[in-house]
Protein backbone atom coordinates (compact mmCIF):
# COMPACT_ATOMS: atom_id res chain seq x y z
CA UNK A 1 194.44 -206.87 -366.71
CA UNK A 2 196.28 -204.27 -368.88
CA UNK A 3 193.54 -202.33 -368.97
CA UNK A 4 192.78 -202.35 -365.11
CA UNK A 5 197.35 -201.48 -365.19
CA UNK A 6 196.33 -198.16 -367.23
CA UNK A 7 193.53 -197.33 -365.18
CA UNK A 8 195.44 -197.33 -362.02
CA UNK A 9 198.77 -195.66 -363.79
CA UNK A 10 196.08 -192.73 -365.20
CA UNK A 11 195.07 -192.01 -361.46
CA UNK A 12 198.31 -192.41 -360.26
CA UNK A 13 199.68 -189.33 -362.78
CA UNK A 14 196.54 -187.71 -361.96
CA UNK A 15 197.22 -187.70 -358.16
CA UNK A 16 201.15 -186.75 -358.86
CA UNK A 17 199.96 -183.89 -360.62
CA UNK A 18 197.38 -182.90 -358.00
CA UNK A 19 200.14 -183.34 -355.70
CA UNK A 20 202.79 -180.88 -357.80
CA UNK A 21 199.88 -178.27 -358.00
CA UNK A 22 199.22 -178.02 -354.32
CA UNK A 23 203.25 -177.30 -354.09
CA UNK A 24 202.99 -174.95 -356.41
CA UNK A 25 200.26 -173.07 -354.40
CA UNK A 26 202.57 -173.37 -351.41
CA UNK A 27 205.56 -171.18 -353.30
CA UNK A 28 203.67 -169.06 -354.97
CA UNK A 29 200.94 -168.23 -351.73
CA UNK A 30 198.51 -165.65 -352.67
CA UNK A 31 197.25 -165.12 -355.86
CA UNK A 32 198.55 -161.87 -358.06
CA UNK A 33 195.14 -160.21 -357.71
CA UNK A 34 195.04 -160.58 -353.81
CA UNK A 35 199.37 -159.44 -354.05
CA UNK A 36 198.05 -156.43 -355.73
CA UNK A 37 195.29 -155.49 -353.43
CA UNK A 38 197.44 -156.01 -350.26
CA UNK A 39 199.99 -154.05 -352.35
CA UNK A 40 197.00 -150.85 -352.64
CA UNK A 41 196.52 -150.77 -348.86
CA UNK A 42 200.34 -150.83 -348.14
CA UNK A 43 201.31 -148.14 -350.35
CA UNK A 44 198.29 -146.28 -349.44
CA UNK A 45 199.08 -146.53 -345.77
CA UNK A 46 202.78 -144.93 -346.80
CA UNK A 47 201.47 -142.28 -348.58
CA UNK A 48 199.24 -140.90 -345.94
CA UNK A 49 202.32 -141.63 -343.13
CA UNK A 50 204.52 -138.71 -344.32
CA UNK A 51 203.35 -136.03 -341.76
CA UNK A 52 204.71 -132.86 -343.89
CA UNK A 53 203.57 -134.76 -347.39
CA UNK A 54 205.92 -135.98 -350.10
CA UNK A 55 208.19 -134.23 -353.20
CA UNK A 56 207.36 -135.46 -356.06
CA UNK A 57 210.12 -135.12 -359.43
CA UNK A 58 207.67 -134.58 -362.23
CA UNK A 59 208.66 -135.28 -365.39
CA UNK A 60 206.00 -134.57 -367.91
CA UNK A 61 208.24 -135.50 -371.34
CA UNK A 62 212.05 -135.44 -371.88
CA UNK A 63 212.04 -131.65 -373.53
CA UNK A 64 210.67 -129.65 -370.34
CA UNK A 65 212.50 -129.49 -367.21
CA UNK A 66 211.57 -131.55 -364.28
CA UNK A 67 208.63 -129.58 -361.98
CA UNK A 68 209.01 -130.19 -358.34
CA UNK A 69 205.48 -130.25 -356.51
CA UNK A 70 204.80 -131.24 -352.97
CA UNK A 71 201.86 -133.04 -352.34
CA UNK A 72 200.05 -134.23 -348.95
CA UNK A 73 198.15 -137.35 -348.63
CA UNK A 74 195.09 -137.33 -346.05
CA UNK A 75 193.30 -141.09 -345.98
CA UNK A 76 189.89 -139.62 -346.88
CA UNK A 77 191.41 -139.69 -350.27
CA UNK A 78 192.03 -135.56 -350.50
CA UNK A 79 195.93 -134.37 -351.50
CA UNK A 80 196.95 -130.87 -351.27
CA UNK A 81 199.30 -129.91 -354.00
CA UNK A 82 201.95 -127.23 -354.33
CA UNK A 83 203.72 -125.63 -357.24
CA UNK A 84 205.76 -123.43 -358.64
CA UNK A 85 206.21 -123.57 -362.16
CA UNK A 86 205.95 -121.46 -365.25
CA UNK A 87 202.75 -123.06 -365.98
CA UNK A 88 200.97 -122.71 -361.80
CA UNK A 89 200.00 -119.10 -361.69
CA UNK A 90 202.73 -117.43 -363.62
CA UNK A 91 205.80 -118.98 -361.30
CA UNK A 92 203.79 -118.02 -358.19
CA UNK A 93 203.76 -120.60 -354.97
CA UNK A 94 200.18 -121.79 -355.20
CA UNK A 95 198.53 -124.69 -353.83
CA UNK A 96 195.08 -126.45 -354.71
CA UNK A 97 193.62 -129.45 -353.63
CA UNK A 98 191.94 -132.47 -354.97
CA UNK A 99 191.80 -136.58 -355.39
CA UNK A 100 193.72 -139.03 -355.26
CA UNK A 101 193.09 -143.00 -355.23
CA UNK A 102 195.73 -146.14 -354.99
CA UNK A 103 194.04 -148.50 -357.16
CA UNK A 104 194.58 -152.35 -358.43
CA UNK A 105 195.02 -152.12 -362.49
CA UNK A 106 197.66 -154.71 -363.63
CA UNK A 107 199.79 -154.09 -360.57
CA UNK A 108 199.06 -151.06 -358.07
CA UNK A 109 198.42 -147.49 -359.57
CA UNK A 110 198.08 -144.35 -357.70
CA UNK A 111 196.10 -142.58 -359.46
CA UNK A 112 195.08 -138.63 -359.07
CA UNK A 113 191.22 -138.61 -360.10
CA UNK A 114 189.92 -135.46 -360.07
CA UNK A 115 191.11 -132.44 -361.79
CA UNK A 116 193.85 -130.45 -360.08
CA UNK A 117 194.89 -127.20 -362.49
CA UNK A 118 198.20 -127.48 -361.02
CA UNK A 119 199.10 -131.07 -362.18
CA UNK A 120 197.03 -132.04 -364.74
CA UNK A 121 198.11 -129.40 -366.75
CA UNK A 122 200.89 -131.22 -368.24
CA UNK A 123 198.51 -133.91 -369.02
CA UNK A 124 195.71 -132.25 -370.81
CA UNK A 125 196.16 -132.52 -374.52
CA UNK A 126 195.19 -128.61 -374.86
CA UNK A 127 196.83 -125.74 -376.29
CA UNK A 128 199.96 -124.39 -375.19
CA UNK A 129 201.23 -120.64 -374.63
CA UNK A 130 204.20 -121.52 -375.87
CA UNK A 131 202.65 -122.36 -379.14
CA UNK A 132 200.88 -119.76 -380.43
CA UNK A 133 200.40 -120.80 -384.56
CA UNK A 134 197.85 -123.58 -384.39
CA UNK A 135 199.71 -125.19 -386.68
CA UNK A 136 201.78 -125.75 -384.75
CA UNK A 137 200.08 -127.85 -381.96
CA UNK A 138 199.70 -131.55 -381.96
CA UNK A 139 197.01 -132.48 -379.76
CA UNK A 140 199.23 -133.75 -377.07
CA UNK A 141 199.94 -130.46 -374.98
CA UNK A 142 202.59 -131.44 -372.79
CA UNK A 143 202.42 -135.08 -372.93
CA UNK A 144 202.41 -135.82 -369.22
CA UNK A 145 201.04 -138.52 -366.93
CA UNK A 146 198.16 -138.48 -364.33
CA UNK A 147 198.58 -141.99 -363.24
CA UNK A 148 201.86 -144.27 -362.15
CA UNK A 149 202.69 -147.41 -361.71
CA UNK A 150 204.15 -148.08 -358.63
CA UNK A 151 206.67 -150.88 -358.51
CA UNK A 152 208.92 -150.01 -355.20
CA UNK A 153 207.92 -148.09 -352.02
CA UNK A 154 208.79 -147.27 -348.46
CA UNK A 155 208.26 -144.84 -345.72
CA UNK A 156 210.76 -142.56 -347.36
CA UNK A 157 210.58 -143.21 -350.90
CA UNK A 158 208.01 -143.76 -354.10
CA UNK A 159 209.27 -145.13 -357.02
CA UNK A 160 206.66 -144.93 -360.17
CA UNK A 161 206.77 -144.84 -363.89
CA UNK A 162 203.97 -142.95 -366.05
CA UNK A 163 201.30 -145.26 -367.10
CA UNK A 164 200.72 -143.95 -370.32
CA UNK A 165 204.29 -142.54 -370.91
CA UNK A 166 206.67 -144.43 -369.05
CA UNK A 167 209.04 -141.73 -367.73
CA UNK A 168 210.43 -142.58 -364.22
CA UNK A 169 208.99 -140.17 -361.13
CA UNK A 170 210.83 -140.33 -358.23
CA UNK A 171 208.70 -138.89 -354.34
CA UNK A 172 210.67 -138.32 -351.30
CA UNK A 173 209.48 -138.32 -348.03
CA UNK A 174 209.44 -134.49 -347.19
CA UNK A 175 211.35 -133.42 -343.68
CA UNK A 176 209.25 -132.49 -341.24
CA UNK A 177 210.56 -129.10 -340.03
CA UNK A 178 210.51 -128.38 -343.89
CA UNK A 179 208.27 -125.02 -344.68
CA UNK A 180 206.24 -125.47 -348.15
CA UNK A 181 205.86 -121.90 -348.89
CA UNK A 182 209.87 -121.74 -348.52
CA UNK A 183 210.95 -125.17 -350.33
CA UNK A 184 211.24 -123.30 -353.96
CA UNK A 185 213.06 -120.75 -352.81
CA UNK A 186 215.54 -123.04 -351.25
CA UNK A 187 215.80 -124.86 -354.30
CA UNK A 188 215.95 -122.03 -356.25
CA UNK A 189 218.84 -120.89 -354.67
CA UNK A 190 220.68 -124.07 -354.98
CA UNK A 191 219.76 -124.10 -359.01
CA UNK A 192 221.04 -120.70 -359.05
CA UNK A 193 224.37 -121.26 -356.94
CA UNK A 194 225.34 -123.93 -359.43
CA UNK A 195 224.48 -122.38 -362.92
CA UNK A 196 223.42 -119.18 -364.53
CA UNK A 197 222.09 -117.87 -367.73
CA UNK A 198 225.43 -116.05 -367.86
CA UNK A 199 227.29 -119.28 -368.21
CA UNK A 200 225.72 -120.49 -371.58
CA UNK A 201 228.63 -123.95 -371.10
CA UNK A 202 230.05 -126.27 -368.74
CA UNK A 203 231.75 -129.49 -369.51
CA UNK A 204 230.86 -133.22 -368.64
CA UNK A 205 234.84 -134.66 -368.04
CA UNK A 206 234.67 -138.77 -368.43
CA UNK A 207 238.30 -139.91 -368.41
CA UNK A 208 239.73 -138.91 -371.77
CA UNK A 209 236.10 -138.22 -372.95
CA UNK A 210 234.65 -134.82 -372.78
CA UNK A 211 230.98 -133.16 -373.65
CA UNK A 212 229.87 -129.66 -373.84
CA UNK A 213 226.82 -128.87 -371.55
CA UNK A 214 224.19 -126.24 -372.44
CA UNK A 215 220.66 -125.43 -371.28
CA UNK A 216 221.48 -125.41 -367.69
CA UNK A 217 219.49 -122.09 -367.12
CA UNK A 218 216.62 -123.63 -368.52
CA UNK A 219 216.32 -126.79 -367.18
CA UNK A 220 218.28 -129.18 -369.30
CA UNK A 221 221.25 -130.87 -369.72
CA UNK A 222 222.37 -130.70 -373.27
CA UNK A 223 225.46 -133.12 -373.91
CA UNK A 224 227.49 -132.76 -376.96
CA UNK A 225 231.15 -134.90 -377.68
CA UNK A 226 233.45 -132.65 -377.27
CA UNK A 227 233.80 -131.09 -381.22
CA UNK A 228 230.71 -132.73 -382.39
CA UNK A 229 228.06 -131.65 -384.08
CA UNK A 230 225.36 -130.06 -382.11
CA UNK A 231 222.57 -130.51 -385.03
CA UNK A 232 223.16 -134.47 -385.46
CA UNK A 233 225.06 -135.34 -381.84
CA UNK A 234 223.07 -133.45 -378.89
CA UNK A 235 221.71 -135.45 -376.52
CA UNK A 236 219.07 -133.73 -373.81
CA UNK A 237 217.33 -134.44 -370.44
CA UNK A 238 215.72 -132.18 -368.27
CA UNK A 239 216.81 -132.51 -364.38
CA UNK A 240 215.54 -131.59 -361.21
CA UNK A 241 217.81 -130.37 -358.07
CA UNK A 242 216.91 -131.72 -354.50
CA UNK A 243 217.14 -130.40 -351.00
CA UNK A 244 220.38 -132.14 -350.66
CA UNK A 245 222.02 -130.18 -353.75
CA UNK A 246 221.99 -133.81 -356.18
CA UNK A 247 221.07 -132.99 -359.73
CA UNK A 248 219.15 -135.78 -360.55
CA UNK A 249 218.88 -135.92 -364.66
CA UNK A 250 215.36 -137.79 -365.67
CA UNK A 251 217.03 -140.24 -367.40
CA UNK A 252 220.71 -141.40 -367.25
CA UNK A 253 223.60 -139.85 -369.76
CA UNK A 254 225.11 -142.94 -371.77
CA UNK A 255 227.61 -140.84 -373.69
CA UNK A 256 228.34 -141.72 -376.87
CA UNK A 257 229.53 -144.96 -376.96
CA UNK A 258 226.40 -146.14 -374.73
CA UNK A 259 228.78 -146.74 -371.91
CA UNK A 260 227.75 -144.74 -369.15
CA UNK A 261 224.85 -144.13 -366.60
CA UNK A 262 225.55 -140.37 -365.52
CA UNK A 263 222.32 -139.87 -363.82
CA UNK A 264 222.84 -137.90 -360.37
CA UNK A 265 225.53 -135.52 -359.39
CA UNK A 266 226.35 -133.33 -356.33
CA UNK A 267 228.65 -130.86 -355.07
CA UNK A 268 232.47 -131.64 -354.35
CA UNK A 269 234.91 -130.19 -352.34
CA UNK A 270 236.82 -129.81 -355.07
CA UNK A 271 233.93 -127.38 -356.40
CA UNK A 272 232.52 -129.55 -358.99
CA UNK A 273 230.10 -131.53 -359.55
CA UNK A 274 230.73 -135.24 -359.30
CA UNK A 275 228.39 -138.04 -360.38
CA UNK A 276 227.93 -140.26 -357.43
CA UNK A 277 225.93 -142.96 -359.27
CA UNK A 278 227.68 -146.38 -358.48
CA UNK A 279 230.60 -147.63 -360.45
CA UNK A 280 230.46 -144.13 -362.35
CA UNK A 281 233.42 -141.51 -362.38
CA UNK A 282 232.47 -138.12 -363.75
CA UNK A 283 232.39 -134.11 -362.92
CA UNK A 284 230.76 -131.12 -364.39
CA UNK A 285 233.09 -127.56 -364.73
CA UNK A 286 233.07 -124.91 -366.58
CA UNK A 287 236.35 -126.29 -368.14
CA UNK A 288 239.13 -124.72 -368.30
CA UNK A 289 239.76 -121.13 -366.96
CA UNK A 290 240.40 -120.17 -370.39
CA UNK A 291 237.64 -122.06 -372.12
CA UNK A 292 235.83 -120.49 -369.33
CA UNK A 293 236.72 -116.45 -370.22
CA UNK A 294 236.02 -117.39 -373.71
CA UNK A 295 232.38 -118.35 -373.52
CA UNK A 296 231.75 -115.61 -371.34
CA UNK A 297 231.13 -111.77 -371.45
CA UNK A 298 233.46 -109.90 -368.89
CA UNK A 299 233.45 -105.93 -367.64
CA UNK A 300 236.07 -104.16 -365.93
CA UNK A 301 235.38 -104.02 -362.08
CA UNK A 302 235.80 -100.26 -361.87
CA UNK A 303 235.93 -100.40 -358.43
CA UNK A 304 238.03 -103.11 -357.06
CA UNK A 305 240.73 -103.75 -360.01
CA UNK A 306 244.11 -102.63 -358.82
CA UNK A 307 245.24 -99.19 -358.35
CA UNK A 308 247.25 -98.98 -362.39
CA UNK A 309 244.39 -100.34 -363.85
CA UNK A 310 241.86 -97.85 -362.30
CA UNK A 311 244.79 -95.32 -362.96
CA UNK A 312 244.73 -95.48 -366.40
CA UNK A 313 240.76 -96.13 -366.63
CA UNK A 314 240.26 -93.02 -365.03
CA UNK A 315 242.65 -91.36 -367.44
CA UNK A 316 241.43 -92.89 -370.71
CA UNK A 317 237.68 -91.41 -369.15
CA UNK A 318 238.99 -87.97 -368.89
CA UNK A 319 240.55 -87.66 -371.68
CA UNK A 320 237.87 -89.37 -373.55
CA UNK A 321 235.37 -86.26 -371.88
CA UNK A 322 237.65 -84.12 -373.10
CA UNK A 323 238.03 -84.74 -376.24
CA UNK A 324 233.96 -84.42 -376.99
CA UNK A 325 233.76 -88.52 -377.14
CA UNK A 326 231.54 -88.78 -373.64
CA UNK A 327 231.88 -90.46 -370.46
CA UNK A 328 233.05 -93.85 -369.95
CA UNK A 329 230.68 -96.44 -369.64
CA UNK A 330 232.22 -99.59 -369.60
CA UNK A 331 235.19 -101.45 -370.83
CA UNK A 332 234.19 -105.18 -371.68
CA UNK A 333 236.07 -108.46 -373.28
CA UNK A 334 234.00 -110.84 -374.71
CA UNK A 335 235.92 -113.38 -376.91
CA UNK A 336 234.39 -113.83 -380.95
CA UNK A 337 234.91 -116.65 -382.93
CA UNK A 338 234.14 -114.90 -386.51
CA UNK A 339 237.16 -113.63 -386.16
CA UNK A 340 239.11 -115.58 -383.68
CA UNK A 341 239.88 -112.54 -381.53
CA UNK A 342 239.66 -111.41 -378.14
CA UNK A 343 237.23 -107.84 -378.74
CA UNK A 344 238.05 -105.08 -376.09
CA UNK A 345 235.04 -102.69 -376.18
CA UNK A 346 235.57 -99.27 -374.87
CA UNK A 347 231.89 -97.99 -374.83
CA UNK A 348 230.93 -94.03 -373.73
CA UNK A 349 227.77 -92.12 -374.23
CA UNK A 350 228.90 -91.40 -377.69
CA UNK A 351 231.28 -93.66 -379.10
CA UNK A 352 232.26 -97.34 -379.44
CA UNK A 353 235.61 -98.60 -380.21
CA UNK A 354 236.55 -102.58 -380.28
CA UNK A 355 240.12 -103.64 -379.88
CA UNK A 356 241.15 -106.89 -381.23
CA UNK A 357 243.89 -109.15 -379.92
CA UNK A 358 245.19 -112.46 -380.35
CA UNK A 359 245.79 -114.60 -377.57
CA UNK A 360 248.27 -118.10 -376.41
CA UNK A 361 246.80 -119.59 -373.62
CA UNK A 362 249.58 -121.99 -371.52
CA UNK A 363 249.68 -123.54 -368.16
CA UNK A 364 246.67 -126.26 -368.94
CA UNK A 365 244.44 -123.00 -369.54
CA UNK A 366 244.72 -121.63 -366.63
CA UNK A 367 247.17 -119.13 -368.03
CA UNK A 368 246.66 -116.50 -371.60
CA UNK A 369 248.97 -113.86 -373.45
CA UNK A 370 246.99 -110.94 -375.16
CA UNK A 371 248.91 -109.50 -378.43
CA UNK A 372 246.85 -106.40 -380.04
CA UNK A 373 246.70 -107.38 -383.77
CA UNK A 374 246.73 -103.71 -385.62
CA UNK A 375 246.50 -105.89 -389.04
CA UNK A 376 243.31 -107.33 -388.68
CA UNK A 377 241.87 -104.38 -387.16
CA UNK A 378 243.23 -102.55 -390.12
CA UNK A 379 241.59 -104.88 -392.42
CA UNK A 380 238.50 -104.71 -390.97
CA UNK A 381 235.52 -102.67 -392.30
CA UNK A 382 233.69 -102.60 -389.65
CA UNK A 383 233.20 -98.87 -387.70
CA UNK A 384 233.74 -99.46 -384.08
CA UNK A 385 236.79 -101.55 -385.35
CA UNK A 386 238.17 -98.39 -387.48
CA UNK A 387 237.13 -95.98 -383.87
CA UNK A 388 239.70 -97.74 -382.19
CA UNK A 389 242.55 -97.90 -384.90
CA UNK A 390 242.05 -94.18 -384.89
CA UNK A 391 242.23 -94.10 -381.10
CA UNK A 392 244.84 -96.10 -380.91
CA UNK A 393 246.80 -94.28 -383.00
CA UNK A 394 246.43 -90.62 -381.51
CA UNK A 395 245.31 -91.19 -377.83
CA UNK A 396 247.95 -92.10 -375.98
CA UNK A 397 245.86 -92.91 -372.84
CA UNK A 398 243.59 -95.12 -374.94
CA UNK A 399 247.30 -96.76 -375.64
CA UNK A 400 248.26 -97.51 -372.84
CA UNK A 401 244.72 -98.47 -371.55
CA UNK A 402 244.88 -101.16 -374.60
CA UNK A 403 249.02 -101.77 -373.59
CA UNK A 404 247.50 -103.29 -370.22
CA UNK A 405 245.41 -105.54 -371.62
CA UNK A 406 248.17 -106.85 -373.74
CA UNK A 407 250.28 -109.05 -371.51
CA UNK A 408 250.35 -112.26 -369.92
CA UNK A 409 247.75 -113.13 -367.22
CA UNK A 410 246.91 -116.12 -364.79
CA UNK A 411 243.18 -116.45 -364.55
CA UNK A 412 242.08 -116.66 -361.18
CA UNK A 413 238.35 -117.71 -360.40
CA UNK A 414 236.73 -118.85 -356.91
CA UNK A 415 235.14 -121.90 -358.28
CA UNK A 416 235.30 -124.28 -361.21
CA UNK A 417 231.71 -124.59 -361.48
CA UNK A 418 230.24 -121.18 -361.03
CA UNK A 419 231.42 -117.63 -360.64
CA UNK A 420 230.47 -113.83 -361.16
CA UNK A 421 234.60 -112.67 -361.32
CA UNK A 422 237.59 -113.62 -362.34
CA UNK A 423 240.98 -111.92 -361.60
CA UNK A 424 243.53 -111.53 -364.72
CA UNK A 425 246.57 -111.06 -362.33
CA UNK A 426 249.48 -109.88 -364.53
CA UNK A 427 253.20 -109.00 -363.01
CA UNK A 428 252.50 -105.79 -360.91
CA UNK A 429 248.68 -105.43 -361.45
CA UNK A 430 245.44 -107.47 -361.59
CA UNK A 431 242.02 -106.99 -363.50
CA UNK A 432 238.69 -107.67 -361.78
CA UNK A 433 236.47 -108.91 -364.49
CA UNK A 434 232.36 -108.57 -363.42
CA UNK A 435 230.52 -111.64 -365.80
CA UNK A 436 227.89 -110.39 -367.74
């Protein structure tokens, strides 16, 4: 009888658990294989339903700026790329078409499966022009993907990592009245409206925490704590900018106490640039006016400083003719760290002569008092240093060209993020400063 009591409990269990597994079917539905495949034919439907194609942010390591391309998807499995890069025909617009393929490997992959010169150049483990010494390369050429896993989609938007790499690539649907042989110049001009090679820093403002930005011109964003060491404490990630004007950084800025997730920003009416990544605060400046005129190399507008300043250029020039030392060239201010002095070059066909001056800046930076220092110049064995001690001390128009300069000034700019002038507006005249 016991036994017959086990046999029946045994199929009892047995049918409980057949029982649990059929409800277990029910939640879970399809299997992952048949998931995937439906997965393949959905995101391969999106891809062909974008009428003018998609953007793709290429990423191809975390050293190299981002490389926009546009690509269109037909369903016969052809997609037409387009570039403009440094590595697709010497920064010429080209396009060049090829394959592509959506395919089921451990979740859905889209995959681009015959060689395209325009993308799989980052991927080829070749020889790069940048490297030259064959010792030099490493058998990994630019270390880019070919293939990404897809893990979220729509009509308007791709998100995939690099299979082999892992870096995030974003695609946007592209707008429909959009031109492709006119899309990098747009963007172009956005990149170029927000930084320039003549701005070699901006600054990253966090509450009380600040970082030094460099690399914009190329690419990058290279953080720094504000009076940290660049060698040990520089952080870097390449962005790409967007039709919209967001600068979208490949991977998000922690900061230095890992904190943070900085990872797009776009224009403000204030003229910065403000992070708009949720729960984040955060804006990109060139600083301070002051901190901005000292990283900076400046010229004197010859033609649209006030009427005393051009006054006394003009006089300085003609005298300096006069005297057998040329013709003015240019009068430029670039601030020098080794020493800590503001240099005033007067430059002419024949002669250079550099002015130094201390400085106060006041007024949260926005305001700075020029004092010539005669001492240090004095000290100072260098010859363009000794030309103007010399001028300084006989010309009395290269006096009182030097006398303007040494005053107080506001600094006046149009923007905080980027700008080719700035006005030094002292009591009864102003400077026009050109950026060089």
């Amino acid at each position: 009888m016991k036994k017959i009591f086990s046999i029946i409990m045994c199929g009892a269990l047995v049918a409980g658990f057949s029982s649990c597994s059929n409800e277990e079917e029910d939640i879970f539905g399809e299997s992952s294989a048949l998931r995937t495949n439906h997965a393949v034919a959905t995101y391969s439907e999106l891809l062909t339903s974008a009428e003018n194609g998609w953007v793709m942010e290429y990423f191809a390591n975390e050293e190299k700026p981002g490389y926009p391309m546009l690509m269109k998807f037909d369903a016969n499995g052809a997609v037409t790329i387009a570039a403009k890069n440094n590595y697709s025909d010497n920064n010429v617009y080209t396009t060049e078409e090829s394959l592509y393929e959506v395919i089921a490997d451990n979740g859905p992959v889209l995959t681009f499966n015959s060689y395209n010169t325009l993308f799989h150049v980052f991927a080829n483990p070749e020889d790069l022009p940048e490297t030259p010494q064959p010792e030099d390369e490493q058998g990994i050429g630019l270390g880019g993907d070919y293939e990404f896993v897809i893990y979220e989609a729509d009509a308007d938007h791709f998100r995939m990592k690099g299979k082999k790499h892992g870096l995030e690539i974003n695609m946007y649907k592209l707008p429909a009245d959009q031109a492709w042989d006119t899309y990098y110049d747009q963007i172009d001009e956005i990149k170029s409206s927000y930084f320039s090679a003549k701005i070699p820093t901006l600054w990253l403002t966090v509450g009380n925490e600040r970082y030094t930005i460099t690399d914009m011109s190329d690419g990058l964003f290279s953080f720094v704590p504000e009076g940290g060491d660049p060698v040990s404490q520089t952080v870097t990630t390449p962005y790409i900018v967007r039709l919209d004007g967001t600068v979208h950084l490949c991977n998000a800025f922690e900061g230095e106490n890992e904190d943070l997730a900085l990872q797009n920003f776009n224009l403000a009416d204030d003229g910065t640039l403000q992070c708009v990544d949720e729960g984040q605060t955060a804006n990109i400046s060139f600083g301070t006016p002051v901190e901005f005129f000292n990283v900076s190399n400046w010229r004197l507008d010859t033609e649209n400083s006030d009427a005393a300043v051009l006054d006394a250029y003009n006089a300085l020039n003609a005298k300096m003719r006069g005297d057998g030392y040329g013709n003015l060239q240019y009068m430029q201010f670039h601030y020098n760290t080794i020493p800590e002095k503001l240099e005033v070059t007067v430059r002419t066909n024949r002669v250079t002569a550099i002015t130094y001056f201390n400085y106060t800046e006041s007024n949260g930076g926005a305001s700075i008092a020029f004092t010539v220092d005669m001492a240090a110049m004095q000290a100072s064995e260098e010859a363009n240093v000794q030309n103007a001690v010399v001028l300084y001390e006989t010309m009395p128009e290269f006096k009182a060209m030097m006398d303007m300069v040494a005053t107080s000034f506001n600094i006046v700019t149009e923007s905080p993020l980027r700008v080719d002038a700035i006005n030094l507006e002292a009591s009864g005249y102003k400077m026009v400063l050109n950026l060089q």
